[in-house]
Protein backbone atom coordinates (compact mmCIF):
# COMPACT_ATOMS: atom_id res chain seq x y z
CA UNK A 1 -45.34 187.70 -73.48
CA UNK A 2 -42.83 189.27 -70.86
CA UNK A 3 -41.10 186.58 -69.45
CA UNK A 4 -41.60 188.24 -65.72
CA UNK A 5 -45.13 187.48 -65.41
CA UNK A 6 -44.41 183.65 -64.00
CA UNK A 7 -48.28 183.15 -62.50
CA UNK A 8 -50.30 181.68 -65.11
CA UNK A 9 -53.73 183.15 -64.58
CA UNK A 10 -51.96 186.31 -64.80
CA UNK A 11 -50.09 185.69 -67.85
CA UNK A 12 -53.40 184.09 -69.53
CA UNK A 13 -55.06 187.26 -68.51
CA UNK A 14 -52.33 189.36 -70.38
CA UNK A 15 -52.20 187.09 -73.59
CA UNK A 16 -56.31 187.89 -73.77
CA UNK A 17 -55.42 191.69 -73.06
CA UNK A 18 -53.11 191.65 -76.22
CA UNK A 19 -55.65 189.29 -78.32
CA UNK A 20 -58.53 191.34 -77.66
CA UNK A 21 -56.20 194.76 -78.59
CA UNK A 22 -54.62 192.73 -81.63
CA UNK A 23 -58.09 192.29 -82.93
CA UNK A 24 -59.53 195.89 -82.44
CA UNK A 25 -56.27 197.06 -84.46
CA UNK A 26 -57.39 193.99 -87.09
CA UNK A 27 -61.23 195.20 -87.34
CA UNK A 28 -60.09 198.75 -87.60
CA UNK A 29 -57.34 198.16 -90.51
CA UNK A 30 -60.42 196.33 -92.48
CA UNK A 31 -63.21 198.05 -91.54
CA UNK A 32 -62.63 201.17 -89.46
CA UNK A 33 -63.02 202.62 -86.11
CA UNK A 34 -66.66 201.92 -85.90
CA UNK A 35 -66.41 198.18 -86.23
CA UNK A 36 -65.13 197.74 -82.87
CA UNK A 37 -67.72 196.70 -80.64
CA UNK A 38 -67.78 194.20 -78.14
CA UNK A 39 -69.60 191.19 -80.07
CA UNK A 40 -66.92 192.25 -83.08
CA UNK A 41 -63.93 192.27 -80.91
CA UNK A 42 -64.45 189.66 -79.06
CA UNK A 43 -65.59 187.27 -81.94
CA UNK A 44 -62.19 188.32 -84.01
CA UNK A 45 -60.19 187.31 -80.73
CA UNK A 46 -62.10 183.93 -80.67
CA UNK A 47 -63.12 185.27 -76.91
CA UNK A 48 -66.32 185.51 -75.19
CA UNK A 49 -67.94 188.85 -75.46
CA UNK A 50 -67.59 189.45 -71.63
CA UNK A 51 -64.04 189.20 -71.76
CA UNK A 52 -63.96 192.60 -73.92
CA UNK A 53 -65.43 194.43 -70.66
CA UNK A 54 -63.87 192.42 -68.23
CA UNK A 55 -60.55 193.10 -69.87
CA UNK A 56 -61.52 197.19 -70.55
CA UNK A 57 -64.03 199.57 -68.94
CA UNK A 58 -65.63 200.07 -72.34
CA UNK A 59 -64.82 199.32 -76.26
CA UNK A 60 -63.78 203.01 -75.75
CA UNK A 61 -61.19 202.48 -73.36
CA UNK A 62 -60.17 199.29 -75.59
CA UNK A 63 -59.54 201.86 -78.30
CA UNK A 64 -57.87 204.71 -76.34
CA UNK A 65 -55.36 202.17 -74.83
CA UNK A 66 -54.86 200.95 -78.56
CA UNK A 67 -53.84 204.14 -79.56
CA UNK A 68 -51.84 204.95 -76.61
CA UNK A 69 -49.70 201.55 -77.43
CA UNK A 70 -49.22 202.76 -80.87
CA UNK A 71 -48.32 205.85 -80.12
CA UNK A 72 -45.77 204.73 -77.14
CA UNK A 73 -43.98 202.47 -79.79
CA UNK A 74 -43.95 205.28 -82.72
CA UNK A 75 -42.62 207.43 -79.92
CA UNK A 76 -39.92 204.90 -78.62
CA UNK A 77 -38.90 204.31 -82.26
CA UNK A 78 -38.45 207.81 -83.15
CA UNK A 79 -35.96 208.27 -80.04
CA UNK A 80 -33.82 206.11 -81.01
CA UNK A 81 -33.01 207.29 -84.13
CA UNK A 82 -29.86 209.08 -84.73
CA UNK A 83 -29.75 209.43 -88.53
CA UNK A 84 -31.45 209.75 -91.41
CA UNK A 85 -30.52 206.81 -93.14
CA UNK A 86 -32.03 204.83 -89.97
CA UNK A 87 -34.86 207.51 -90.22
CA UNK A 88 -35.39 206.41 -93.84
CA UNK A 89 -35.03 202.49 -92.95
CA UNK A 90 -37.73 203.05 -89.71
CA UNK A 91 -40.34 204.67 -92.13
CA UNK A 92 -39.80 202.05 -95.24
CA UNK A 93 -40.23 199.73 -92.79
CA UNK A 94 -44.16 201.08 -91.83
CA UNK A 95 -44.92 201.56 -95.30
CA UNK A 96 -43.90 197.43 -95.87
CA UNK A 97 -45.50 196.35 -92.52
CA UNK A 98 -49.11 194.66 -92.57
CA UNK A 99 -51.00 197.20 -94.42
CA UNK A 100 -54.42 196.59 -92.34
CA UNK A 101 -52.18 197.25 -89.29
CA UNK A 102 -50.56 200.23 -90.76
CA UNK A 103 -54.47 201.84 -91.59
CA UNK A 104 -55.45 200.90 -88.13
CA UNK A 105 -52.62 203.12 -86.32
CA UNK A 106 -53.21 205.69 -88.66
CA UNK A 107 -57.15 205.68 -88.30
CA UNK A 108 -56.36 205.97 -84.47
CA UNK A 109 -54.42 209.00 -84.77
CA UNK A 110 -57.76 210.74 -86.90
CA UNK A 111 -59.91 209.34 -84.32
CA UNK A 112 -57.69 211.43 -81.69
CA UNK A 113 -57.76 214.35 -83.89
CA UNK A 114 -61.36 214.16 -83.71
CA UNK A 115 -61.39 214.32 -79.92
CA UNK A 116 -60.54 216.66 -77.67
CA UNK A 117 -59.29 214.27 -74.52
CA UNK A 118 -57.28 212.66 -77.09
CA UNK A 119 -55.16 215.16 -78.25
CA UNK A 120 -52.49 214.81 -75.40
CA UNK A 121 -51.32 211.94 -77.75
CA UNK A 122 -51.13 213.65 -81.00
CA UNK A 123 -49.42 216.56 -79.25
CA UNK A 124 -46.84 213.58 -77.87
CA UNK A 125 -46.71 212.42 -81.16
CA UNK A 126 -45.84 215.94 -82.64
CA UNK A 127 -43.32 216.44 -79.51
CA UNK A 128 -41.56 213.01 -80.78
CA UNK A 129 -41.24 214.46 -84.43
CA UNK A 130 -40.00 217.68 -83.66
CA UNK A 131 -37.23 216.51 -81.53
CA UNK A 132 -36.18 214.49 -84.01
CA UNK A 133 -36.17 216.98 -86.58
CA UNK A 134 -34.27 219.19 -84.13
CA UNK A 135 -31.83 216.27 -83.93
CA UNK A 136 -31.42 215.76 -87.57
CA UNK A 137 -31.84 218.98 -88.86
CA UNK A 138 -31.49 221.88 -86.73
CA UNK A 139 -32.09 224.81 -89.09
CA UNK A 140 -34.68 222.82 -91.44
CA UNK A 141 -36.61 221.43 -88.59
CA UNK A 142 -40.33 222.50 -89.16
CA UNK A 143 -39.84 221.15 -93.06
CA UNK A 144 -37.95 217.68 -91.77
CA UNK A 145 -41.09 217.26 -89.42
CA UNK A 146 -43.76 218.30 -92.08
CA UNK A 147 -42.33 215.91 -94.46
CA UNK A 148 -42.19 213.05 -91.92
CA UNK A 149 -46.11 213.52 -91.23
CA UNK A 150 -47.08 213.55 -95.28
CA UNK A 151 -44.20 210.02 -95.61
CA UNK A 152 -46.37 208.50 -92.72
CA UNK A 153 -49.25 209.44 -94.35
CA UNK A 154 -47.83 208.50 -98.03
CA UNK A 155 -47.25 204.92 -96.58
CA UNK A 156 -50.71 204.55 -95.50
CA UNK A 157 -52.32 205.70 -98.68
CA UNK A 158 -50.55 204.60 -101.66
CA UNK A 159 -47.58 203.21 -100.03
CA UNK A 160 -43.84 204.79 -100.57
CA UNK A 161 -40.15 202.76 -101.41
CA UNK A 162 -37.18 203.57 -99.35
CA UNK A 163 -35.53 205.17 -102.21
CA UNK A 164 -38.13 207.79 -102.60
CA UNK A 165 -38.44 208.20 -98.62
CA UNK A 166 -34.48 208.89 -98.83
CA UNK A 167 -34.99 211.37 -101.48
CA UNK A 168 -37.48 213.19 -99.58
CA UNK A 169 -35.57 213.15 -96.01
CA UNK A 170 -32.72 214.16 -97.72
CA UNK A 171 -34.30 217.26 -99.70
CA UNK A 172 -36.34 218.34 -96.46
CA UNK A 173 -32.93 218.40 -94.38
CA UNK A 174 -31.17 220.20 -96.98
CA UNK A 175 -28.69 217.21 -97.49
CA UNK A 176 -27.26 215.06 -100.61
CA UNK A 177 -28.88 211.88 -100.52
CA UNK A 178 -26.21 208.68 -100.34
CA UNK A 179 -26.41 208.00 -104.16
CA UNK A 180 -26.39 204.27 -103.60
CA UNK A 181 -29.44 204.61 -100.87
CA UNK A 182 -31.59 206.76 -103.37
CA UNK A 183 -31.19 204.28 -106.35
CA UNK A 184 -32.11 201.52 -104.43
C-alpha cells in the first residue's frame, strides 16, 4: 500500500479496493470473465458482498478498472524499455508469472475487443507497442510489433522460454541474436 495514505479508514478502504480487484483478476484467470459477480468477488476477497458495490458502481466498472490497471502497467513497462534484450527479459518474465493472472489480463484485453467503449485501451495498448517497435526497430516496426502481440499471446497459451522469445525479437528486428542469450 502507498505509504502516503497515513489515515487508516482510508488506507483500509484502499487495501479492500485492491482485494476485491485481486480477486476479480483470480476468478477470471480460473474461470473467466463471466465469473465475476458480486457474491463471487466478494466471497474470493473474504468481503461482504456490499463491499463489491460500495467499492465500484457495478461488477462492470470492477472489471473495466481491472483492465485499465493492467493495461497502465503493460503500458508503463513497455516505456521503459530500451532494448531488446530487456524486451526479451520483460516478456519471459509474463510468460513465468502466475499463469491464472497472466489468462486474466489477457481475457481482459478480448473482453475489450469485444466492446466498443473499451477499445480506447486496446488502441493505448497498440500505441505502447508501436512506439516501441519504432524505438527498437525503425524500419521493421509493423513485424517487431506483430511478433510482440503473437509472444504475449504465445505466453498465455502454451507458454514460451526466453531463448525462443530472443530468437523471435531478434528475427522480427532483423538482428543477430546474442548467441549466449538464444542458447539459454
Amino acid at each position: 500500500m502507498p505509504p502516503e495514505i497515513a489515515d487508516g479508514r482510508l488506507r483500509k478502504g484502499a487495501l479492500r479496493r485492491r482485494a476485491l480487484l485481486d480477486a476479480a483478476l483470480r476468478l477470471i484467470g480460473r474461470s473467466g470473465v463471466a465469473a465475476v459477480t458480486q457474491r463471487g468477488v466478494a466471497t474470493e476477497a473474504e468481503l461482504p458482498p456490499s463491499a463489491v458495490l460500495y467499492y465500484f458502481a457495478s461488477v462492470d466498472e470492477l472489471l473495466v478498472t481491472a483492465l485499465r490497471e493492467v493495461n497502465d502497467r503493460y503500458v508503463d513497462d513497455l516505456s521503459a524499455v530500451e532494448s531488446l534484450d530487456a524486451l526479451a527479459d520483460l516478456i519471459a518474465d509474463y510468460a513465468t508469472q502466475d499463469r491464472e493472472r497472466t489468462i486474466a489480463e489477457y481475457d481482459l484485453y478480448l473482453l475489450a475487443a469485444r466492446r466498443p467503449d473499451l477499445r480506447e485501451e486496446l488502441e493505448r495498448w497498440d500505441r505502447a507497442l508501436d512506439d516501441l517497435a519504432r524505438r527498437l526497430a525503425p524500419t521493421r516496426a509493423e513485424l517487431l510489433a506483430a511478433a510482440l502481440n503473437g509472444l504475449y499471446l504465445r505466453a498465455v497459451t502454451s507458454g514460451i522460454d526466453h531463448a525462443s522469445v530472443t530468437r523471435v525479437l531478434s528475427a522480427a528486428a532483423g538482428q543477430q541474436p546474442d548467441s549466449k542469450a538464444a542458447r539459454t
